[in-house]
N, C-alpha and C. Protein backbone atom coordinates (compact mmCIF):
# COMPACT_ATOMS: atom_id res chain seq x y z
N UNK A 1 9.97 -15.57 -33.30
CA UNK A 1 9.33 -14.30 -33.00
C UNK A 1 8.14 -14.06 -33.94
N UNK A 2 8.30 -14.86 -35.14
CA UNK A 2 6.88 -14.28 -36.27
C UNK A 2 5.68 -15.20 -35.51
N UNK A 3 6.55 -16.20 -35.07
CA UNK A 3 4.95 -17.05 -34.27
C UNK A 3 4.45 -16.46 -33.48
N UNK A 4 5.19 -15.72 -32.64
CA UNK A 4 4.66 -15.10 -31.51
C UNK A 4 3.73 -13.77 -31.47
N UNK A 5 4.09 -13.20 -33.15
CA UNK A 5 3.57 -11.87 -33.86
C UNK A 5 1.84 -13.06 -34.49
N UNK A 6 2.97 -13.82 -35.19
CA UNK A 6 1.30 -14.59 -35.72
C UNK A 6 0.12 -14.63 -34.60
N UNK A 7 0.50 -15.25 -33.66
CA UNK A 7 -0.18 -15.73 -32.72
C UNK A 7 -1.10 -14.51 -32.08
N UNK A 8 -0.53 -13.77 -31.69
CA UNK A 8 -0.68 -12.26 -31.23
C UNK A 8 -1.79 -11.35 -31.89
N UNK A 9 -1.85 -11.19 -33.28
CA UNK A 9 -2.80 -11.20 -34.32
C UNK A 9 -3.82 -11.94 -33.96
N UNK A 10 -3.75 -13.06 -33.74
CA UNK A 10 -4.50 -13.84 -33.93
C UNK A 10 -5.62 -13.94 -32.48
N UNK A 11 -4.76 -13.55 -31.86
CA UNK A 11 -5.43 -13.42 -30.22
C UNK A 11 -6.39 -11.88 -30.28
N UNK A 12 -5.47 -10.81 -30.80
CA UNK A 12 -6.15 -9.71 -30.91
C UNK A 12 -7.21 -9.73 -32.12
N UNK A 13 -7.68 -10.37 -32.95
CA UNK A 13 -8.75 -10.80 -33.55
C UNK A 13 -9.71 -11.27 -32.91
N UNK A 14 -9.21 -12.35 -32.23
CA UNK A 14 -10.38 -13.19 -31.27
C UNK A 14 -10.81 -11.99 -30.30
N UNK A 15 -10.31 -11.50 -29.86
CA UNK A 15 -10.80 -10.50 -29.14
C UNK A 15 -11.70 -9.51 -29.38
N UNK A 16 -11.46 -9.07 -30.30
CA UNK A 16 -12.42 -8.14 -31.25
C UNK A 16 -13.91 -8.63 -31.52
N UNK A 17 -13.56 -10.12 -32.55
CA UNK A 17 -14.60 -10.71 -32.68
C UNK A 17 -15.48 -10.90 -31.30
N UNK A 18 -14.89 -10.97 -30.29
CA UNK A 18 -15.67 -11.58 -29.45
C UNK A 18 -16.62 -10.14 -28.39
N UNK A 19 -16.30 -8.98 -29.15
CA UNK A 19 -16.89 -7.92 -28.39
C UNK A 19 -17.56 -7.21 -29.01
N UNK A 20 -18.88 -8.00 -30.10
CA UNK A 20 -19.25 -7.49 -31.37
C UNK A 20 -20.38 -6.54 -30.69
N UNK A 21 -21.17 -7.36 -30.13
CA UNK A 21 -21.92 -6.17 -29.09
C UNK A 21 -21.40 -5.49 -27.78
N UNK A 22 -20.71 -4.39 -28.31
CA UNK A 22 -19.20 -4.59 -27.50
C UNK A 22 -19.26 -3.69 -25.85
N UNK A 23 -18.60 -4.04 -24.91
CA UNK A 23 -18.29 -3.26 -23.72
C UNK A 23 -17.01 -3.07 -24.01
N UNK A 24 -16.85 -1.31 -24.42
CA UNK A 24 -15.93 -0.71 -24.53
C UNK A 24 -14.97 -0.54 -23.74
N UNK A 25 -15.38 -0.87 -22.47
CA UNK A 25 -14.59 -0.31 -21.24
C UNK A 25 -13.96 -1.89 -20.98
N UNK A 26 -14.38 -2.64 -21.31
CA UNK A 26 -13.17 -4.62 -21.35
C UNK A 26 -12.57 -4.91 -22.49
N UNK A 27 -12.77 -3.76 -24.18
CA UNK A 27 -12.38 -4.19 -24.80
C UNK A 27 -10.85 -3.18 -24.87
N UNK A 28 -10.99 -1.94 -24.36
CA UNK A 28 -9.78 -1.04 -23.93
C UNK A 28 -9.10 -1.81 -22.92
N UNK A 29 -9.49 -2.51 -21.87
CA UNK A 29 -8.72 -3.33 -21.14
C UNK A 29 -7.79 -4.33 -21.81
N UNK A 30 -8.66 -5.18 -22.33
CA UNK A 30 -8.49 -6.03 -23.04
C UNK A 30 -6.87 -5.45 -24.25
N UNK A 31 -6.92 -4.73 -24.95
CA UNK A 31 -5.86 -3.78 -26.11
C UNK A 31 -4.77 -3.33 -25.15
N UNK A 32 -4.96 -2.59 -23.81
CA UNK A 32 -3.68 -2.57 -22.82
C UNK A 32 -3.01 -3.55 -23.33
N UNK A 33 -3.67 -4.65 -22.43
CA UNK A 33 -2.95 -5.80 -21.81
C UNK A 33 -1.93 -6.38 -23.13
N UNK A 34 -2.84 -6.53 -24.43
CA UNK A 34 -2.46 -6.62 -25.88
C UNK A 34 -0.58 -6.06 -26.00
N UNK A 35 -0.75 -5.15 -25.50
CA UNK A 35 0.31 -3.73 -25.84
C UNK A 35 1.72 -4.43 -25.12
N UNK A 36 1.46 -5.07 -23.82
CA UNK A 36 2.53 -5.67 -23.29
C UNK A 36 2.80 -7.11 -23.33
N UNK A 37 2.67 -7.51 -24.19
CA UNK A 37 2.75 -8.99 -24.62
C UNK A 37 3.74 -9.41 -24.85
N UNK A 38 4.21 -8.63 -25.59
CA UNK A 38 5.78 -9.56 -25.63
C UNK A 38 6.67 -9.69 -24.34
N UNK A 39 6.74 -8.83 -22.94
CA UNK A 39 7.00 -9.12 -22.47
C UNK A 39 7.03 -10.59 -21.30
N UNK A 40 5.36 -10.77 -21.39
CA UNK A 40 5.16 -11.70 -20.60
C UNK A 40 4.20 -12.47 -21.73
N UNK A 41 3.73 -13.10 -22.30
CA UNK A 41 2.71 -13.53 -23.39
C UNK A 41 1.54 -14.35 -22.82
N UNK A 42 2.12 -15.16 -21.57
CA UNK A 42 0.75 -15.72 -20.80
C UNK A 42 -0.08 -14.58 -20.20
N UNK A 43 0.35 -13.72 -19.56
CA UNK A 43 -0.62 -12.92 -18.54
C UNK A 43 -1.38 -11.55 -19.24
N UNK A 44 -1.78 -12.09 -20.56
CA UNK A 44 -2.80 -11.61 -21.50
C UNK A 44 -4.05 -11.76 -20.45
N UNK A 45 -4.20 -12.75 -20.87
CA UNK A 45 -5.29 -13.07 -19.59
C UNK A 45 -5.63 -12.78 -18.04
N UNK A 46 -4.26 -12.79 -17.56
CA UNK A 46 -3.89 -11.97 -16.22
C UNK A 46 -3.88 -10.77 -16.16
N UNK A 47 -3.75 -9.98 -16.92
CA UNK A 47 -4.23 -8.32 -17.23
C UNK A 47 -5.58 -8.41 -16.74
N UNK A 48 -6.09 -9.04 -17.69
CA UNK A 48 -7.92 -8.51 -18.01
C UNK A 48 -8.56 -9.15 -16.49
N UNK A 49 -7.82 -9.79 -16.19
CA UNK A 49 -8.43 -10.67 -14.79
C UNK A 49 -7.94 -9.42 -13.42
N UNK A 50 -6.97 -8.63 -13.37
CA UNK A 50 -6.84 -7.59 -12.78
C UNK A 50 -6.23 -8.15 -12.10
N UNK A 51 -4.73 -9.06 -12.10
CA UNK A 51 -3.75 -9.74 -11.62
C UNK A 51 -2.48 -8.71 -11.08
N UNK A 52 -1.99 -8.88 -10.10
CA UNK A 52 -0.71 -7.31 -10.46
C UNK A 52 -0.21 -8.66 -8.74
N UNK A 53 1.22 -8.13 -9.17
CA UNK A 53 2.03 -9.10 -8.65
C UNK A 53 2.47 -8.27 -7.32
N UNK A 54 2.42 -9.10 -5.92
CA UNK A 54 3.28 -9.18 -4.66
C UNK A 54 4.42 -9.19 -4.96
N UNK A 55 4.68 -10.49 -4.92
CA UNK A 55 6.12 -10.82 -5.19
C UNK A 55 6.48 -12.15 -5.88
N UNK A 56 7.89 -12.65 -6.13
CA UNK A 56 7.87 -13.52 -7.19
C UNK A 56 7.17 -14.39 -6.99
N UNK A 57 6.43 -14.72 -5.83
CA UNK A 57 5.61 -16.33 -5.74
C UNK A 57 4.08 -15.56 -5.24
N UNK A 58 4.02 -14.53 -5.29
CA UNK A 58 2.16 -14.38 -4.77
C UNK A 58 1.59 -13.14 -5.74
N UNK A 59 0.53 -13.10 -5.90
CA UNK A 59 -0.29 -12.08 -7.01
C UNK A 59 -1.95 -11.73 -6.29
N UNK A 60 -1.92 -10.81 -6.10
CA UNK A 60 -3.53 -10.18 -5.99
C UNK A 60 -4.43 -10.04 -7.11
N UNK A 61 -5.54 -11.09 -6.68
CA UNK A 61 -6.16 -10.71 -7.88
C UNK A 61 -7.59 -9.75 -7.21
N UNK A 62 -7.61 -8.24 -7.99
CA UNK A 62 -9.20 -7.50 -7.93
C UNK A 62 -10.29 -8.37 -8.34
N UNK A 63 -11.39 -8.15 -7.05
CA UNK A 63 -12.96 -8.74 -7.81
C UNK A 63 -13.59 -7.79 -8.42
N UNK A 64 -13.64 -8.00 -9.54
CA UNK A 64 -14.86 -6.97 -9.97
C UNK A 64 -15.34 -7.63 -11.00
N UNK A 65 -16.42 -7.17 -11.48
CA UNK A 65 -17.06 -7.98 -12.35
C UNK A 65 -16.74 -8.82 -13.74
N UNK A 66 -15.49 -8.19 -13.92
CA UNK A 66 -14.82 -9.31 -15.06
C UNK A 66 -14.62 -10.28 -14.56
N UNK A 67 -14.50 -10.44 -13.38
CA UNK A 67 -14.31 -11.95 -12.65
C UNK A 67 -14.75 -12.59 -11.78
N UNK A 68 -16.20 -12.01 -11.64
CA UNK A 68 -17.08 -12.84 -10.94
C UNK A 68 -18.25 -13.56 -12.10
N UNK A 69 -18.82 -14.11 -10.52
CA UNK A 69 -19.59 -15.42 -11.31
C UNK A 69 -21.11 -14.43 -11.15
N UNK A 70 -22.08 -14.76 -11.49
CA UNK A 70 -23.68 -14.49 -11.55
C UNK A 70 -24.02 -14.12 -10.05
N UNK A 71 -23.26 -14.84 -8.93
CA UNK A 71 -23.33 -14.44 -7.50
C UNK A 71 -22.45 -13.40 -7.02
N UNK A 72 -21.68 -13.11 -7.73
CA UNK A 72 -20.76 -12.16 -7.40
C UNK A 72 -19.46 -12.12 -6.25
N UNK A 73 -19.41 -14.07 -6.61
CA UNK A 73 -17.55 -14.32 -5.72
C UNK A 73 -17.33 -14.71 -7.49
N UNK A 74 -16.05 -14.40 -6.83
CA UNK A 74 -14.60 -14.70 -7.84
C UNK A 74 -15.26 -16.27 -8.22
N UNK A 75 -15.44 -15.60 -10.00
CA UNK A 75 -14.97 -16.83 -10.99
C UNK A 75 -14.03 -18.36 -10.43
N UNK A 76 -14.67 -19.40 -10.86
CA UNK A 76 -13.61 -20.47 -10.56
C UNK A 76 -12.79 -20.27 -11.63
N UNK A 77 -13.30 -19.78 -12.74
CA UNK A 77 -11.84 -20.05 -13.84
C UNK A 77 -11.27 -18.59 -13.49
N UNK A 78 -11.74 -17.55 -12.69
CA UNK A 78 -10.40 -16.63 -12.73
C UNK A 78 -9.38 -17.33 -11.80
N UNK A 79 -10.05 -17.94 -10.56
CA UNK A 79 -9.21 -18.43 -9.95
C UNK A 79 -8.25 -19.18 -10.28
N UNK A 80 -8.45 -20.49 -10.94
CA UNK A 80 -7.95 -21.26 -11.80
C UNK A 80 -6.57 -20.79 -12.15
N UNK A 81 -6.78 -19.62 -13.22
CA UNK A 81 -5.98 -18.83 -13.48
C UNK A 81 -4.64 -17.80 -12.86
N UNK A 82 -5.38 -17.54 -11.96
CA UNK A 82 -4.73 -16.80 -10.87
C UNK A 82 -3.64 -18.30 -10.18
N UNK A 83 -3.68 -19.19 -9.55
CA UNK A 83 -2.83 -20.12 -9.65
C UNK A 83 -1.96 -20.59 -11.18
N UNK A 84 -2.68 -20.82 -12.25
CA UNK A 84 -1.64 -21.09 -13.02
C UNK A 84 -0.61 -20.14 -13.19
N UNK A 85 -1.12 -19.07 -13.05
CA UNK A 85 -0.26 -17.74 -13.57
C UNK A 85 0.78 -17.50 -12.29
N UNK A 86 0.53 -17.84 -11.24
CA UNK A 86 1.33 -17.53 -9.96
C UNK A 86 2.49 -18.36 -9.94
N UNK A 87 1.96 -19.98 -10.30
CA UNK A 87 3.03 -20.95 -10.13
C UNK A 87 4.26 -20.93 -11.30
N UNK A 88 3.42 -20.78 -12.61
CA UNK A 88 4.54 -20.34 -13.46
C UNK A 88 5.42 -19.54 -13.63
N UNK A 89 4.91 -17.77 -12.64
CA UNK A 89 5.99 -16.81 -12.45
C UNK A 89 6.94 -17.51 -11.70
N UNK A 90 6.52 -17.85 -10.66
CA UNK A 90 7.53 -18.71 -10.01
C UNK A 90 8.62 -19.13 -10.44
N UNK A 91 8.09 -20.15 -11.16
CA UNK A 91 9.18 -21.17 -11.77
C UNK A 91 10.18 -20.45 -12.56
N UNK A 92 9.20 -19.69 -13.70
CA UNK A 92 9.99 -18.62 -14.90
C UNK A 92 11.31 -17.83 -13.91
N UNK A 93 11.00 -17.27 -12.79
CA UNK A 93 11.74 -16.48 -11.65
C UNK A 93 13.31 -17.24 -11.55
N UNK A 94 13.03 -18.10 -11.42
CA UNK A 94 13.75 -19.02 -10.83
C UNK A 94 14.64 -19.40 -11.52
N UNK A 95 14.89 -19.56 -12.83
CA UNK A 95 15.36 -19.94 -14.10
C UNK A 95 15.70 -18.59 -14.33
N UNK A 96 15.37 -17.38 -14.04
CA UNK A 96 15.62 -16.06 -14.27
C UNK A 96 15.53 -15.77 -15.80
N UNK A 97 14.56 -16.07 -16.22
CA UNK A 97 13.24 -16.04 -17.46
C UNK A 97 13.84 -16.42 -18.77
N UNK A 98 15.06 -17.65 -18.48
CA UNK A 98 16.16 -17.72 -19.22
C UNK A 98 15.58 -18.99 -20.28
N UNK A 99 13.97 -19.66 -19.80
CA UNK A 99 13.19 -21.09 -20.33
C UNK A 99 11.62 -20.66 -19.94
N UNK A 100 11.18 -21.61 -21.05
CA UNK A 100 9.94 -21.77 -21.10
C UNK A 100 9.45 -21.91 -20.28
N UNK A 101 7.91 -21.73 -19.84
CA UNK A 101 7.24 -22.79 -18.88
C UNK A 101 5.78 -23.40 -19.15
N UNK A 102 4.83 -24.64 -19.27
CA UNK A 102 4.11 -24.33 -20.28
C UNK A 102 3.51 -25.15 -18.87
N UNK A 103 2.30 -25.81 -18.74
CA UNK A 103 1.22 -26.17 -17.70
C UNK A 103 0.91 -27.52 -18.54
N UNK A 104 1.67 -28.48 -17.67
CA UNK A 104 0.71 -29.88 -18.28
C UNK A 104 -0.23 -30.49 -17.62
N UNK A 105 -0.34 -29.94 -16.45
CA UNK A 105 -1.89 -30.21 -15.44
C UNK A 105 -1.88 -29.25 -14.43
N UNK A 106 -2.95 -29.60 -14.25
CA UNK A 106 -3.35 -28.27 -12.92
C UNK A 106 -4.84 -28.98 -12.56
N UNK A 107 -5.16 -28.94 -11.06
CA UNK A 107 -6.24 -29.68 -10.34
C UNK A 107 -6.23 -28.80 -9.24
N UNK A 108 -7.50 -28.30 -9.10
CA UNK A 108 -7.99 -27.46 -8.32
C UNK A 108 -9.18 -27.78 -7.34
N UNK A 109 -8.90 -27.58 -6.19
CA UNK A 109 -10.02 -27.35 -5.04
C UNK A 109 -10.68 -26.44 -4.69
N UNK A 110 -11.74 -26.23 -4.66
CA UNK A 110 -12.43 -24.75 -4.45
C UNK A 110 -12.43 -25.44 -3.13
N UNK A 111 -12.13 -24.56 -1.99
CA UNK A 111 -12.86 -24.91 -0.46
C UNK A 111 -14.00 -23.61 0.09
N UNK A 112 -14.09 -22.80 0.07
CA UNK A 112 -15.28 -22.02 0.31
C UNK A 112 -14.97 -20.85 -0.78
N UNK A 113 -16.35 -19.82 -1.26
CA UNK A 113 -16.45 -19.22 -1.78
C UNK A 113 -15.43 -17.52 -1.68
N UNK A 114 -15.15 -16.74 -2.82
CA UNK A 114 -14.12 -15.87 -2.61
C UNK A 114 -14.94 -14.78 -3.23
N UNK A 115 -14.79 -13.82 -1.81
CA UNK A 115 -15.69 -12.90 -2.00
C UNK A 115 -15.03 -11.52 -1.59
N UNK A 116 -15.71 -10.38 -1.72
CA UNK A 116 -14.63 -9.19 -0.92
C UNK A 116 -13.80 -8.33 -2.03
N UNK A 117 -13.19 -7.39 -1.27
CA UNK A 117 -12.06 -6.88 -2.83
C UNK A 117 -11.27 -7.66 -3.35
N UNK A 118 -10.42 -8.58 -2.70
CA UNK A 118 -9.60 -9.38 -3.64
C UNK A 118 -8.96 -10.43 -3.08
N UNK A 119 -8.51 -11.44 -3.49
CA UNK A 119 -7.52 -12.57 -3.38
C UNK A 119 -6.24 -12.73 -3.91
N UNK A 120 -5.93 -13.77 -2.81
CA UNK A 120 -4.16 -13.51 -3.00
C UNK A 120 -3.75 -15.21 -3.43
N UNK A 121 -2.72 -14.98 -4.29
CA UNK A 121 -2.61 -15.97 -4.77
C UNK A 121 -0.73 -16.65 -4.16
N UNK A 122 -0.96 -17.59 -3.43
CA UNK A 122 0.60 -18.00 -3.34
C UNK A 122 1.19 -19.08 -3.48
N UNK A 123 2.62 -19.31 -4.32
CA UNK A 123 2.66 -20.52 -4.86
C UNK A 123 4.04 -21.38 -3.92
N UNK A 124 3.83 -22.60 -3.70
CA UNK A 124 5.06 -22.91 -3.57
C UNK A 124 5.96 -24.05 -4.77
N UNK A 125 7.17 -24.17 -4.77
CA UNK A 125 7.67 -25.56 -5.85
C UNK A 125 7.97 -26.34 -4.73
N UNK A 126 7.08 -27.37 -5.23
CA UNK A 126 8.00 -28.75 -4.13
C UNK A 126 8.54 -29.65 -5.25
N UNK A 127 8.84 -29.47 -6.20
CA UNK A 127 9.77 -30.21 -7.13
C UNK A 127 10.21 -29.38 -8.61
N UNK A 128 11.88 -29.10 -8.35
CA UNK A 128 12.04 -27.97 -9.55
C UNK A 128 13.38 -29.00 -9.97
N UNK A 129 12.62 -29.52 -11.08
CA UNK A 129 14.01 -30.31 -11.98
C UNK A 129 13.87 -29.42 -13.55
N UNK A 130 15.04 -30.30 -13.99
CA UNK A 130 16.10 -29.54 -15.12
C UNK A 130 14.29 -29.00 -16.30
N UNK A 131 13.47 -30.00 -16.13
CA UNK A 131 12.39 -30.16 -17.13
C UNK A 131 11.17 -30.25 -16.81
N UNK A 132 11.07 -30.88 -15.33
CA UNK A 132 9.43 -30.44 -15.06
C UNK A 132 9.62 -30.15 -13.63
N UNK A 133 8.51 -29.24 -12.90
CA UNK A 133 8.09 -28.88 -11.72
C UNK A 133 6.98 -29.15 -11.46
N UNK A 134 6.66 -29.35 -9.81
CA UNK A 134 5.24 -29.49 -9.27
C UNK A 134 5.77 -28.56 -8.22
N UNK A 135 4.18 -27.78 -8.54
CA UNK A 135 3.90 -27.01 -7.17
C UNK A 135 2.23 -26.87 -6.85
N UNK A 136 2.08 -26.38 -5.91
CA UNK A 136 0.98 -25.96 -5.36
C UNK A 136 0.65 -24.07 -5.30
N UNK A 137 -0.54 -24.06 -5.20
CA UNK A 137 -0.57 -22.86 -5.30
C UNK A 137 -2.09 -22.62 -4.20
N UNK A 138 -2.10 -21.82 -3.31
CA UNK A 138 -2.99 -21.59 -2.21
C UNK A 138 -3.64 -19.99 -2.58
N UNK A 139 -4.92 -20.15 -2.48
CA UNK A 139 -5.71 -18.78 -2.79
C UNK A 139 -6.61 -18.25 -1.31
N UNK A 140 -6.15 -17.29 -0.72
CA UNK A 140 -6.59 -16.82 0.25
C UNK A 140 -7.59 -15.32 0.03
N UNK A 141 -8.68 -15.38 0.47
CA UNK A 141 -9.59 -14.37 0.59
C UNK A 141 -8.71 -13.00 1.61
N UNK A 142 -9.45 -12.03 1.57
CA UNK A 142 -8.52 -10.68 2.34
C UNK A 142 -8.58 -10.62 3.63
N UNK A 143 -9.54 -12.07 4.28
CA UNK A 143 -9.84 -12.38 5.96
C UNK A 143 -8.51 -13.22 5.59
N UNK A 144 -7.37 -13.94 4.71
CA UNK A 144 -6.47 -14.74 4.97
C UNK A 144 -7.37 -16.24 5.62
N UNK A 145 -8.25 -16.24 4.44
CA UNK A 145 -8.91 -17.59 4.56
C UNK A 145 -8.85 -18.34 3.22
N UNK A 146 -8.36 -19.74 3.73
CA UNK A 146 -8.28 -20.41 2.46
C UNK A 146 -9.47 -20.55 1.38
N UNK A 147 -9.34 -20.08 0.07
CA UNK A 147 -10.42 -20.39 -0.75
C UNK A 147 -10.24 -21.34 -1.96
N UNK A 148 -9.20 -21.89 -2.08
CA UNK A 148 -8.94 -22.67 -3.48
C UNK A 148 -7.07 -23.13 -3.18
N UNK A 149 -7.11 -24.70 -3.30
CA UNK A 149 -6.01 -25.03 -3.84
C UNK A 149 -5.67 -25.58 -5.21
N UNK A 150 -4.76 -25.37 -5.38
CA UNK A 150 -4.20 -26.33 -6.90
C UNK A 150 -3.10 -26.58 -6.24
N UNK A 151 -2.68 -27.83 -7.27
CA UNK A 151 -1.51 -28.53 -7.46
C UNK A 151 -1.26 -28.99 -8.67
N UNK A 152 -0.44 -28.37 -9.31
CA UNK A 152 0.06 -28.60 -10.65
C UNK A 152 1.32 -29.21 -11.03
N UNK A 153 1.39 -29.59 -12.54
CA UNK A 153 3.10 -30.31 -13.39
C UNK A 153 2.98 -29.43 -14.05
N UNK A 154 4.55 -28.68 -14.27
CA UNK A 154 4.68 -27.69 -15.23
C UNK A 154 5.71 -28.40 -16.31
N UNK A 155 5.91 -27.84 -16.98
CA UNK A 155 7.11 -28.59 -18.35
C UNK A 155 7.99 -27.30 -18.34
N UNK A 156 9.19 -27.50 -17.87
CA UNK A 156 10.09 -26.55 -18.25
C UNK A 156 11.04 -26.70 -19.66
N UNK A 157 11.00 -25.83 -20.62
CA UNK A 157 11.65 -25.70 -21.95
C UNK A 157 13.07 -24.67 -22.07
N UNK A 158 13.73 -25.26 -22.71
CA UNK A 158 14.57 -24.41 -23.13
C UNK A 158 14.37 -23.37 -24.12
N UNK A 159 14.87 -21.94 -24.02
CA UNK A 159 14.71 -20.85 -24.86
C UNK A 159 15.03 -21.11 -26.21
């Protein structure tokens, strides 16, 4: 638990530092998300990305400008994200949050651009052993058009 306090510090530093010429209104986002960490410790990042969960295997993610690109579709790395974060609830679900889950690859397809209020993120496992999983994870625009696959290896750990 002190690692997880260390670590935590250490994230909320980087954060700070990194909003020296600061937008107040991502760095209050940003301190939320901070606030609920111990519950979930990956979806630090999934906060600020404006992630909020369907159900145990799918997540909506909001476009707005924390997560778009210079053109104004959804970031490839929010996307990115938005799959890692989907497939691992998953898994975590499943185990009933009783083990780790940590990402030892992830490979992603962008197939057309993701634009609009938001995208949905849905994962499936096509392989859930004692220690590692593969799944896929499919990102659909709000027409329910494909915009991005992954297929990832997760490492499952014991608590």
């Amino acid at each position: 638990m002190i690692f997880i306090q260390k670590l935590n510090e250490k994230i909320i530093d980087e954060i700070t530092d990194s909003f020296n010429d600061i937008d107040y209104a991502n760095l209050a986002s940003w301190l939320e998300a901070y606030k609920s960490i111990e519950t979930k410790p990956f979806h630090l990042l999934g906060h600020f990305l404006k992630i909020s969960w369907v159900n145990q295997n799918s997540a909506k993610m909001f476009l707005e400008t924390n997560n778009s690109n210079r053109y104004g579709n959804a970031h490839g790395g929010a996307l990115y994200t938005l799959a890692d974060v989907v497939i691992a609830e998953d898994i975590l679900h499943r185990f009933e949050n009783k083990r780790d889950v940590f990402t030892l690859e992830l490979k992603m397809n962008y197939i057309r651009k993701a634009n609009g209020n938001y995208v949905i993120g849905k994962s499936e496992i096509l392989h859930l052993g004692s220690r590692t999983a593969v799944a896929e994870c499919s990102i659909y625009n709000e027409d329910n058009e494909l915009v991005a696959k992954a297929f990832g290896t997760f490492f499952i750990d014991f608590k």
